[in-house]
C-alpha atoms as a PDB file:
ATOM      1  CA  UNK A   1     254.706  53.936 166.281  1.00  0.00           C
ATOM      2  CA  UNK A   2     252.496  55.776 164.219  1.00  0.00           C
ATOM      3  CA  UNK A   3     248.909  56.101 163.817  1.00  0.00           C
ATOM      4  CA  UNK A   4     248.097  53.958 160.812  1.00  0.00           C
ATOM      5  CA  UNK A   5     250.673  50.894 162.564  1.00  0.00           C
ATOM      6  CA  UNK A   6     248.779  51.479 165.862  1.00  0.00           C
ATOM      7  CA  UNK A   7     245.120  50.849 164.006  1.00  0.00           C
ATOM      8  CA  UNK A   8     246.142  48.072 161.810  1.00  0.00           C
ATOM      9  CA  UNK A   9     247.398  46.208 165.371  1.00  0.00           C
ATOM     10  CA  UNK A  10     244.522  47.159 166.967  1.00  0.00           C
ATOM     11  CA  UNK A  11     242.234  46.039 163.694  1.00  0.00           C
ATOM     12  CA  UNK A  12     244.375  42.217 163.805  1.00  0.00           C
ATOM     13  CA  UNK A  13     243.645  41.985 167.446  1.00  0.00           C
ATOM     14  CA  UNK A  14     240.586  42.490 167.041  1.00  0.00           C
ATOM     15  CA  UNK A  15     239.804  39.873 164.146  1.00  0.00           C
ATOM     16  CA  UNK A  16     241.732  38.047 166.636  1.00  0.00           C
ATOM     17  CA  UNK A  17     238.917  37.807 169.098  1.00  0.00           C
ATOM     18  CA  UNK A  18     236.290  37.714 167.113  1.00  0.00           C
ATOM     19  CA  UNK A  19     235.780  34.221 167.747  1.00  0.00           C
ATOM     20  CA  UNK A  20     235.086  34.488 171.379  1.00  0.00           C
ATOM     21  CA  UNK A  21     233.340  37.784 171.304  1.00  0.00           C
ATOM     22  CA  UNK A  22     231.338  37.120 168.393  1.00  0.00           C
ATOM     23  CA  UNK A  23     227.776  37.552 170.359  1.00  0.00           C
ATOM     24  CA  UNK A  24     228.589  40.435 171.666  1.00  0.00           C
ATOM     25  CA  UNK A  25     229.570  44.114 169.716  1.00  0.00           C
ATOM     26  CA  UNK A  26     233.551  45.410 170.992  1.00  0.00           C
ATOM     27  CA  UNK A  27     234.235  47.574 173.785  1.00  0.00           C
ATOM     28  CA  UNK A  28     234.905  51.600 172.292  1.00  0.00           C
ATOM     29  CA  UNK A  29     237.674  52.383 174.859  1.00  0.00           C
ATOM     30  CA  UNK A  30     240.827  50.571 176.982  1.00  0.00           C
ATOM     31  CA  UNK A  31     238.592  50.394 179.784  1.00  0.00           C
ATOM     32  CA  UNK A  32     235.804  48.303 178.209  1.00  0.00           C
ATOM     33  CA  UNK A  33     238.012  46.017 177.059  1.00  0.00           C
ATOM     34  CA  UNK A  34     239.654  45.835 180.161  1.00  0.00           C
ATOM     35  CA  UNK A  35     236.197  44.868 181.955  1.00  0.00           C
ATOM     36  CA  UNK A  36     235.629  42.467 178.783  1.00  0.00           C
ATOM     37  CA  UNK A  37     239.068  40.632 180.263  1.00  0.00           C
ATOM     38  CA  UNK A  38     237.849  40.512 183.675  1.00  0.00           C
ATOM     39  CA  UNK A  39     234.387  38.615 182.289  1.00  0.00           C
ATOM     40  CA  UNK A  40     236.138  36.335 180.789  1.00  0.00           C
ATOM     41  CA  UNK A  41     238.068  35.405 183.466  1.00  0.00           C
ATOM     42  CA  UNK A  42     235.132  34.997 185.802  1.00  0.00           C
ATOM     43  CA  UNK A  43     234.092  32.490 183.392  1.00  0.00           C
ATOM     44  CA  UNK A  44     237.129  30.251 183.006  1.00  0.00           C
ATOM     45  CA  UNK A  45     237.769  31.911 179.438  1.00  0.00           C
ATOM     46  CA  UNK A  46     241.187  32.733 180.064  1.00  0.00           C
ATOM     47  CA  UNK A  47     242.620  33.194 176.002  1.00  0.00           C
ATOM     48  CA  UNK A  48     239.656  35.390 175.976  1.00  0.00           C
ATOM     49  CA  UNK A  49     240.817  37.344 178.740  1.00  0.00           C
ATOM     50  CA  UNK A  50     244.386  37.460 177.579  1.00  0.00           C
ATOM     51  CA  UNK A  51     243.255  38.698 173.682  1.00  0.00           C
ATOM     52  CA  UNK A  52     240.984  41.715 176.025  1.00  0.00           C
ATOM     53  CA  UNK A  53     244.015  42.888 177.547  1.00  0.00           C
ATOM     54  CA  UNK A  54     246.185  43.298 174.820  1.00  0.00           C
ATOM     55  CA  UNK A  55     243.314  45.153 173.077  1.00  0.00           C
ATOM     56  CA  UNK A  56     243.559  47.063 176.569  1.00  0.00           C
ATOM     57  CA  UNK A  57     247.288  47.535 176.129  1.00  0.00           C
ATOM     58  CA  UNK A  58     246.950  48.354 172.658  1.00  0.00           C
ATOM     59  CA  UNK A  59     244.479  51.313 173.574  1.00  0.00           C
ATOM     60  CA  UNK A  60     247.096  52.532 176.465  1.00  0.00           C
ATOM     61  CA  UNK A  61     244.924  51.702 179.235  1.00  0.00           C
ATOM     62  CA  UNK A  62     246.446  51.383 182.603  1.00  0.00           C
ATOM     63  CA  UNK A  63     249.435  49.718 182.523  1.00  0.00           C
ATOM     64  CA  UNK A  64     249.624  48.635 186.190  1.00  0.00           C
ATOM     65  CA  UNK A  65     246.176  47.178 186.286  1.00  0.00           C
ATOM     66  CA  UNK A  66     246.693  45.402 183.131  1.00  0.00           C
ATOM     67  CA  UNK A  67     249.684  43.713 184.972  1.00  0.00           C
ATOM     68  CA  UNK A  68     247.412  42.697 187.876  1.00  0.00           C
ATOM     69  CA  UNK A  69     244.757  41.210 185.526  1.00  0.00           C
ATOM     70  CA  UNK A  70     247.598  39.254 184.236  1.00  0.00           C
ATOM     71  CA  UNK A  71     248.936  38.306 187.200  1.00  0.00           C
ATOM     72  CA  UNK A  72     245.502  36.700 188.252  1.00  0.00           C
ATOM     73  CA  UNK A  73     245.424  34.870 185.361  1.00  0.00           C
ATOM     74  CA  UNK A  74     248.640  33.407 185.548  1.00  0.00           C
ATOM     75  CA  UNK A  75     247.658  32.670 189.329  1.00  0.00           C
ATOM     76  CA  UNK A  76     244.428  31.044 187.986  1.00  0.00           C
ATOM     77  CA  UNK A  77     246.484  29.316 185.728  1.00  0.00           C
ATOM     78  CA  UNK A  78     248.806  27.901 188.197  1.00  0.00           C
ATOM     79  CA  UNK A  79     251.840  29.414 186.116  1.00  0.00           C
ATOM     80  CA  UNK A  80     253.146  31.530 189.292  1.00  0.00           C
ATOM     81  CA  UNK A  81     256.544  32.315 187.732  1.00  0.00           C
ATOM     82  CA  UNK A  82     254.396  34.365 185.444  1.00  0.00           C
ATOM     83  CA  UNK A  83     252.561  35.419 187.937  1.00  0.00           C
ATOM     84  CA  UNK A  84     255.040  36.901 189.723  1.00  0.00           C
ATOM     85  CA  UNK A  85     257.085  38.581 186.950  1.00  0.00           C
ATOM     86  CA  UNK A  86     254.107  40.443 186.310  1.00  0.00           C
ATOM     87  CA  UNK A  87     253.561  41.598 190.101  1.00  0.00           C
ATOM     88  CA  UNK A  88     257.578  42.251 190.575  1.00  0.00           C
ATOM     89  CA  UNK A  89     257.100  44.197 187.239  1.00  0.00           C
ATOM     90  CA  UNK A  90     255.139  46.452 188.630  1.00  0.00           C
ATOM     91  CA  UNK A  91     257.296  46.865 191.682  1.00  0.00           C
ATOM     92  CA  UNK A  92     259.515  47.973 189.787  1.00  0.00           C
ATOM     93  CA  UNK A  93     257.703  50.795 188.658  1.00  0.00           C
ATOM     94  CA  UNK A  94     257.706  52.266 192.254  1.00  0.00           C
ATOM     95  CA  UNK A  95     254.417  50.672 193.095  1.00  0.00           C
ATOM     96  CA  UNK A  96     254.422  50.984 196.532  1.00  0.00           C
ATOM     97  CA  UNK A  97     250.580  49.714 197.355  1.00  0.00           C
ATOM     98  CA  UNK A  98     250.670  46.188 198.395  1.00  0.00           C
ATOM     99  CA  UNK A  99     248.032  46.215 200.185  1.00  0.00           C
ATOM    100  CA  UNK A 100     246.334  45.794 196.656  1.00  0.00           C
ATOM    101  CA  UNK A 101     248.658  42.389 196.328  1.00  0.00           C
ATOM    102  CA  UNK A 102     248.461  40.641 199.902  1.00  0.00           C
ATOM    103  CA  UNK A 103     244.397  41.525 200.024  1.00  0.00           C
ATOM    104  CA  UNK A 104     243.442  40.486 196.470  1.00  0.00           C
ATOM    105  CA  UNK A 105     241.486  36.810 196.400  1.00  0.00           C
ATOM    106  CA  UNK A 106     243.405  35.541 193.753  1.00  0.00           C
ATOM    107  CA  UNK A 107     247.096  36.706 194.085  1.00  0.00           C
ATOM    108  CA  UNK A 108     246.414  36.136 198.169  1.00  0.00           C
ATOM    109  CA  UNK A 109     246.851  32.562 197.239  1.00  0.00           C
ATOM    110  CA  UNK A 110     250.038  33.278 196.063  1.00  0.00           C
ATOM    111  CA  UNK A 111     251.195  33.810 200.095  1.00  0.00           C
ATOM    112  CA  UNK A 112     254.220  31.170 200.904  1.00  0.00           C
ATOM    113  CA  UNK A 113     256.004  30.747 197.809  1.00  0.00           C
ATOM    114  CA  UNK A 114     259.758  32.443 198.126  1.00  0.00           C
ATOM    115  CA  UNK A 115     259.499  35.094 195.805  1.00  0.00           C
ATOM    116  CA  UNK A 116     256.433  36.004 196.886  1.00  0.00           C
ATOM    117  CA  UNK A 117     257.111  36.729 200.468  1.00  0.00           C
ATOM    118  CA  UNK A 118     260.510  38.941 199.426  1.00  0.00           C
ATOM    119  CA  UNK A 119     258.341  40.782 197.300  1.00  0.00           C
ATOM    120  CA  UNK A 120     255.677  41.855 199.732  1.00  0.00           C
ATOM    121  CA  UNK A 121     258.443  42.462 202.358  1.00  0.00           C
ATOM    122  CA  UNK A 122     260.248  44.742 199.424  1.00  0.00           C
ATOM    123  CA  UNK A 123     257.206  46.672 198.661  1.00  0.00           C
ATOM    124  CA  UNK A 124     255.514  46.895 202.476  1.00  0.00           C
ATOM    125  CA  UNK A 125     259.274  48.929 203.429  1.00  0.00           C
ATOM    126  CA  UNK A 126     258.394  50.838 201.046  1.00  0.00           C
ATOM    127  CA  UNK A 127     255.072  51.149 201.475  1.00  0.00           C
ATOM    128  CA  UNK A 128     255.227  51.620 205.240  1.00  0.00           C
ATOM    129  CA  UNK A 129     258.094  53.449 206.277  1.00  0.00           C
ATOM    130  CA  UNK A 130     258.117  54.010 209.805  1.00  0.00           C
ATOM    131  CA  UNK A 131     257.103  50.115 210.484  1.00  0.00           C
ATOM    132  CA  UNK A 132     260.806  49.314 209.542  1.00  0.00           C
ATOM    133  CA  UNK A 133     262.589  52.761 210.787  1.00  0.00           C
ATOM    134  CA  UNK A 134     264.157  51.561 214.629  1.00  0.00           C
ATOM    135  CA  UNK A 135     263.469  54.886 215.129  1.00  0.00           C
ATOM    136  CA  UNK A 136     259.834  54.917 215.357  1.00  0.00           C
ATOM    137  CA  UNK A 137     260.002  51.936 217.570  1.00  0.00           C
ATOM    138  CA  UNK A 138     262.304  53.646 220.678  1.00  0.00           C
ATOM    139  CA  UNK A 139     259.295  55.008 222.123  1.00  0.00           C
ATOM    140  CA  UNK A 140     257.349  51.443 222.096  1.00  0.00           C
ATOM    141  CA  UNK A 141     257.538  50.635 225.648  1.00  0.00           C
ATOM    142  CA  UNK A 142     255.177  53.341 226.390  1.00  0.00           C
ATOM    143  CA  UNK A 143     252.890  51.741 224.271  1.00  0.00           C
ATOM    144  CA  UNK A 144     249.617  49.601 225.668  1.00  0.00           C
ATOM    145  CA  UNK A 145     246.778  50.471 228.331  1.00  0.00           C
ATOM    146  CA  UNK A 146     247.509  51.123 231.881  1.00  0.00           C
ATOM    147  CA  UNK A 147     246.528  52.362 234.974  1.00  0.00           C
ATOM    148  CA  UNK A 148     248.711  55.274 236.934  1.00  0.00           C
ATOM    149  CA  UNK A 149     249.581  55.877 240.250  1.00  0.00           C
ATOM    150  CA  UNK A 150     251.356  59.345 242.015  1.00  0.00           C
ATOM    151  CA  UNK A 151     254.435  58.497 243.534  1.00  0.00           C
ATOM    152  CA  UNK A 152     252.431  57.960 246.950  1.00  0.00           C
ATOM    153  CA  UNK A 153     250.395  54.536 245.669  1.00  0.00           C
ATOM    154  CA  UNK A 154     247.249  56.457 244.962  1.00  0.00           C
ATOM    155  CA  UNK A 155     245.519  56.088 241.798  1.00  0.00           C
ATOM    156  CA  UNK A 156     245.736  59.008 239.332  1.00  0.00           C
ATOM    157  CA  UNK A 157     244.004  57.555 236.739  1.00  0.00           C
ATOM    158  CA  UNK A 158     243.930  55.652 233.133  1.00  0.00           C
ATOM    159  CA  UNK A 159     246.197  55.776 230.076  1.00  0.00           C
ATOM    160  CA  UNK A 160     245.831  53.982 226.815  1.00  0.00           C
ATOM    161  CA  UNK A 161     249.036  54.816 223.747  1.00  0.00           C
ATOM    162  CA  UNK A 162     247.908  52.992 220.767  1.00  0.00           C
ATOM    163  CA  UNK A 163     250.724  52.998 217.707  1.00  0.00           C
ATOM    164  CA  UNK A 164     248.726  53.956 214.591  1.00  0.00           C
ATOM    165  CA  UNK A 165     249.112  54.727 210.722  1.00  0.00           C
ATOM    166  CA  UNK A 166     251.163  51.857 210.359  1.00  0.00           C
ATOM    167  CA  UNK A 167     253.756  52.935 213.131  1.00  0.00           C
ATOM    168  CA  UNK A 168     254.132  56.382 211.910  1.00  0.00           C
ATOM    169  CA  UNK A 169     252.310  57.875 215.274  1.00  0.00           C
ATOM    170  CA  UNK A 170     251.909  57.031 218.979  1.00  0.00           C
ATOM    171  CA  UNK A 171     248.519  58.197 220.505  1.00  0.00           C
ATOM    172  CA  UNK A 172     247.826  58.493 223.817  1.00  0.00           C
ATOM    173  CA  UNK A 173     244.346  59.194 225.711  1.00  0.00           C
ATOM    174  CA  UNK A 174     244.288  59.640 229.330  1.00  0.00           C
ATOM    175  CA  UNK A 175     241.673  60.411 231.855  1.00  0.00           C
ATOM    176  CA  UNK A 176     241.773  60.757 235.488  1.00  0.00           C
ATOM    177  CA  UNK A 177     240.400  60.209 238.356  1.00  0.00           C
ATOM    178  CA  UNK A 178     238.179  63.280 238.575  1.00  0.00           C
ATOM    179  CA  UNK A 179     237.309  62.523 234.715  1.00  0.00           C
ATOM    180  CA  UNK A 180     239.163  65.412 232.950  1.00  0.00           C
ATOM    181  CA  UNK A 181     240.802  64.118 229.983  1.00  0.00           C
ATOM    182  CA  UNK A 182     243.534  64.514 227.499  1.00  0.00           C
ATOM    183  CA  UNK A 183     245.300  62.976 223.953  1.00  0.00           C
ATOM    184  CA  UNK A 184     248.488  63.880 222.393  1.00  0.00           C
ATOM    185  CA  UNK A 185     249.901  62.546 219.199  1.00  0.00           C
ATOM    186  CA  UNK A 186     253.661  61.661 218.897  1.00  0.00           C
ATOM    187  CA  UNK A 187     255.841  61.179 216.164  1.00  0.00           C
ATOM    188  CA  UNK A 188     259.449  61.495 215.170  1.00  0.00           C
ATOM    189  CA  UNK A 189     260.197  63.753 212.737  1.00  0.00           C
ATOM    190  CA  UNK A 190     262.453  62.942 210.339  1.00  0.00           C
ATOM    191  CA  UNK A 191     263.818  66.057 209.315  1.00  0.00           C
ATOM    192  CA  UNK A 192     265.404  66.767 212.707  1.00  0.00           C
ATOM    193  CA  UNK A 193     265.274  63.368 213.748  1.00  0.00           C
ATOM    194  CA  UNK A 194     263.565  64.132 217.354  1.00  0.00           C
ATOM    195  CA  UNK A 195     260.532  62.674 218.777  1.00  0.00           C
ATOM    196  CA  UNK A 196     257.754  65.519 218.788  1.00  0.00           C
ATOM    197  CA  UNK A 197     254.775  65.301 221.338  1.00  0.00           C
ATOM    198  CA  UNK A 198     251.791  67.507 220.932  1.00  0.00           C
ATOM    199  CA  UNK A 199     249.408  67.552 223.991  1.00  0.00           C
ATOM    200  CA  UNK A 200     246.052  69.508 224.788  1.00  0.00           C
ATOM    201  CA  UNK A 201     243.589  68.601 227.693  1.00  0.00           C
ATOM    202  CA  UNK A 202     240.023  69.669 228.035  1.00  0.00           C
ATOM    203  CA  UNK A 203     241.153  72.464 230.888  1.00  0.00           C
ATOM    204  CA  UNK A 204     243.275  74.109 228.373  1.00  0.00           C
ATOM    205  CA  UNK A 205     246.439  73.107 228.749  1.00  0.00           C
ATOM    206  CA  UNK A 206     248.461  72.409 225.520  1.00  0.00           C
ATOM    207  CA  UNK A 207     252.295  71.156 225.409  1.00  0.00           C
ATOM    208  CA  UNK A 208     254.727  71.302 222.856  1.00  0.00           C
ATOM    209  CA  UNK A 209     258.180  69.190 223.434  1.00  0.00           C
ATOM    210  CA  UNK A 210     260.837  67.294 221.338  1.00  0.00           C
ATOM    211  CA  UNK A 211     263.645  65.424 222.101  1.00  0.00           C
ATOM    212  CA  UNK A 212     264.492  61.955 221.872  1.00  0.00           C
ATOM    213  CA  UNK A 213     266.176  59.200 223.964  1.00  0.00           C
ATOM    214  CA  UNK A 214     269.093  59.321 226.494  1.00  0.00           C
ATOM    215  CA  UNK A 215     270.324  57.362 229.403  1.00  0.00           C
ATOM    216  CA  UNK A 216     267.107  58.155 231.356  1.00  0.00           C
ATOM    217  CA  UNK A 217     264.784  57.439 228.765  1.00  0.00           C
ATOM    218  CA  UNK A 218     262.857  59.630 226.434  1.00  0.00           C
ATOM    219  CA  UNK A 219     263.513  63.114 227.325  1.00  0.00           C
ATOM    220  CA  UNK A 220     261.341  65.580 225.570  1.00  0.00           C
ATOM    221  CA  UNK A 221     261.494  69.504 226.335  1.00  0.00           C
ATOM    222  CA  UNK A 222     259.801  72.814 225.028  1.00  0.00           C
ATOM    223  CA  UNK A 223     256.477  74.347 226.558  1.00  0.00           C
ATOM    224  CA  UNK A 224     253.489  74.538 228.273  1.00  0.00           C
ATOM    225  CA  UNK A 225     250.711  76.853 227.435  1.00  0.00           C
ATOM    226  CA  UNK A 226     247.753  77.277 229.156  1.00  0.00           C
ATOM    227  CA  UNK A 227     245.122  78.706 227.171  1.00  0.00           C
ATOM    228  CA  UNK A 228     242.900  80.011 230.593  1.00  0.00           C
ATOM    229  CA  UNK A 229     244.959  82.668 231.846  1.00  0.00           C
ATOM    230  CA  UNK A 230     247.391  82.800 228.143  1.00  0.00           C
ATOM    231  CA  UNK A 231     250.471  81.892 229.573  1.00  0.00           C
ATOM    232  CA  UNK A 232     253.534  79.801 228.317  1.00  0.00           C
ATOM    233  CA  UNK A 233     255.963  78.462 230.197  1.00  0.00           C
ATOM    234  CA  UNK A 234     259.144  76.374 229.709  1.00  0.00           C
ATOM    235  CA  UNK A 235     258.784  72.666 230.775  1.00  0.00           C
ATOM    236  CA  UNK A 236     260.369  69.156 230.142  1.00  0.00           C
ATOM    237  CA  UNK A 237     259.137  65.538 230.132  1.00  0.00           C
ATOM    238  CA  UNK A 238     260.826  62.463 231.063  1.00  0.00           C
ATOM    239  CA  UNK A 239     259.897  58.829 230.410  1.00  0.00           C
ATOM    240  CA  UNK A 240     261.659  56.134 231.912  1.00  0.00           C
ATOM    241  CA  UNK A 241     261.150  52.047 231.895  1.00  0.00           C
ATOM    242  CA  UNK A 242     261.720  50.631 235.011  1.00  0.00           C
ATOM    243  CA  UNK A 243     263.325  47.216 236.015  1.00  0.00           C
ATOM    244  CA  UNK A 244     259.840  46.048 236.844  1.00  0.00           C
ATOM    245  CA  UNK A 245     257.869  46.670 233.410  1.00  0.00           C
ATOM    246  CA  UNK A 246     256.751  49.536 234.536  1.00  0.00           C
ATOM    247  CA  UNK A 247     257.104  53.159 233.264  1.00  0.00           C
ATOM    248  CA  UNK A 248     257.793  56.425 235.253  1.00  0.00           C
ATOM    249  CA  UNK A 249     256.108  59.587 233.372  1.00  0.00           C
ATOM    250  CA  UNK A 250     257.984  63.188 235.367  1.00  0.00           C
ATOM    251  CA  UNK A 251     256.686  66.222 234.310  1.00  0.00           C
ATOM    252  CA  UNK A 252     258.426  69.614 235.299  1.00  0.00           C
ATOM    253  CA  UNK A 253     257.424  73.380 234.782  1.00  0.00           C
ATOM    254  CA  UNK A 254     260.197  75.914 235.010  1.00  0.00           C
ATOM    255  CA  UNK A 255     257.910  79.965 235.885  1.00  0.00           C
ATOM    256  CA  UNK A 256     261.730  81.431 236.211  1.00  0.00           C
ATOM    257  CA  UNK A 257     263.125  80.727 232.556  1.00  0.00           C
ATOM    258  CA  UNK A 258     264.298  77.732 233.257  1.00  0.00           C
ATOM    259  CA  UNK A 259     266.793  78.354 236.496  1.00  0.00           C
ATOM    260  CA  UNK A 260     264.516  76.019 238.551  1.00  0.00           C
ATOM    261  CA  UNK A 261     262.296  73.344 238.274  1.00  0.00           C
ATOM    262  CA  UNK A 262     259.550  71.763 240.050  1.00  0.00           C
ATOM    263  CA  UNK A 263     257.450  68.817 239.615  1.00  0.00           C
ATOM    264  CA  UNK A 264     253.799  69.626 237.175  1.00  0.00           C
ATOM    265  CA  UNK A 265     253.164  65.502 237.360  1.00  0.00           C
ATOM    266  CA  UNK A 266     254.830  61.977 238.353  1.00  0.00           C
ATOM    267  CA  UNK A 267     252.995  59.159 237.630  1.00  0.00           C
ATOM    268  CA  UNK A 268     254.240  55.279 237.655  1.00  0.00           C
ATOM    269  CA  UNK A 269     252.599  53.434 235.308  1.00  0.00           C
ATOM    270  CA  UNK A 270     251.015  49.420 235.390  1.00  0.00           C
ATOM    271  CA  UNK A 271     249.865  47.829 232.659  1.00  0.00           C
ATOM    272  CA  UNK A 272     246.415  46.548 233.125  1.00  0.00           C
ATOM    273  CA  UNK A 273     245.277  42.599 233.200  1.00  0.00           C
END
């Protein structure tokens, strides 16, 4: 389209709304007209609102949130086939934040109808990955807030794994009983496909594993530094749910290569009350 047939649309569009924009002079960019269309809607004037947008359009302003304005009038309208062609529209762009959708006032309202619900669901796999990858999820019964035992009944102290960013990352913050403390963050990462866990206490210590599940449950293995006297060592984790709901946690630390192990922690975990 060239210049001169891009003014003389813009020029008709404009006579166009004349009528309900008389009292006021018109917006200079896409943007003002944009904010002219959400007035107008905030005061029930929807053909006003519709004539802003296409001046919008007309003036290349943001396509996507010139489809959401749309949408909300279409919603306000109670036209929701509309409505939703606008919003699957812009799905189909690759528009993958739907948070923007499921947390607007207007298009909230929108929640139950068929199409609706398949398009959240379409965008929020999108969206958020590792909140429908099984993988993410093999580590889950790990997750919660517990207290620990040693393998002798007494108490070794406190554990909390929290899944976070939208199932993307297990974190884990333990203290115990003397009060030293420790977090790791662990993930899967998806170009090897192994679960990754990244530990460091307050005394120093800092561990490095990756593995993924097996018979015995999660078995992760790589090293253990310890940043006091700078030494790294080979070692290997194992988590394991028990019949009773409960989790084991065996650490070992190999100081020969890794011809023989022996035990760095066991701990049997209990969810709290």
């Amino acid at each position: 389209m060239s210049f001169l047939e891009k003014l003389y649309k813009v020029i008709i569009l404009m006579l166009l709304s004349a009528s309900s924009m008389a009292d006021s002079p018109p917006p200079p960019d896409g943007s003002g007209w944009y904010q002219s269309a959400q007035a107008a809607r905030e005061t029930n004037d929807y053909p006003a609102a519709h004539e802003a947008l296409k001046m919008a359009e007309q003036l290349e302003f943001s396509p996507v949130r010139i489809s959401f304005e749309r949408a909300r009038l279409h919603t306000l309208a109670a036209d929701r086939d509309l409505a939703l062609a606008e919003l699957e529209a812009i799905a189909a762009t690759g528009f993958t934040r739907v948070g923007l959708i499921v947390n607007d006032p207007i298009l909230g309202t929108l929640a139950g109808n068929e199409r609706y619900e398949a398009l959240v669901a379409t965008m929020s796999r999108s969206a958020y990955p590792c909140e429908h990858d099984e993988a993410f999820a093999e580590f889950d019964f790990w997750v919660g807030d517990w207290v620990v035992h040693g393998p002798g009944g007494g108490l070794a102290g406190t554990n909390s794994i929290t899944k976070e960013e939208r199932g993307c990352v297990l974190l884990e913050h333990w203290e115990n009983t003397a009060g030293g403390t420790g977090q790791s963050i662990n993930y899967v990462d998806k170009m090897t496909g192994e679960w990754v866990q990244v530990w460091n206490a307050e005394g120093g210590s800092q561990i490095n594993i990756r593995g993924g599940m097996t018979d015995d449950g999660m078995l992760l293995a790589g090293t253990l530094h310890t940043i006091g006297n700078d030494t790294t060592i080979p070692f290997r984790a194992l988590w394991t749910l028990l019949p009773d709901g409960r989790v084991r946690q065996f650490f070992e630390q190999s100081t020969d290569g890794g011809e023989t192990w022996t035990t760095w922690f066991e701990g049997f975990y209990t969810r709290k009350e």
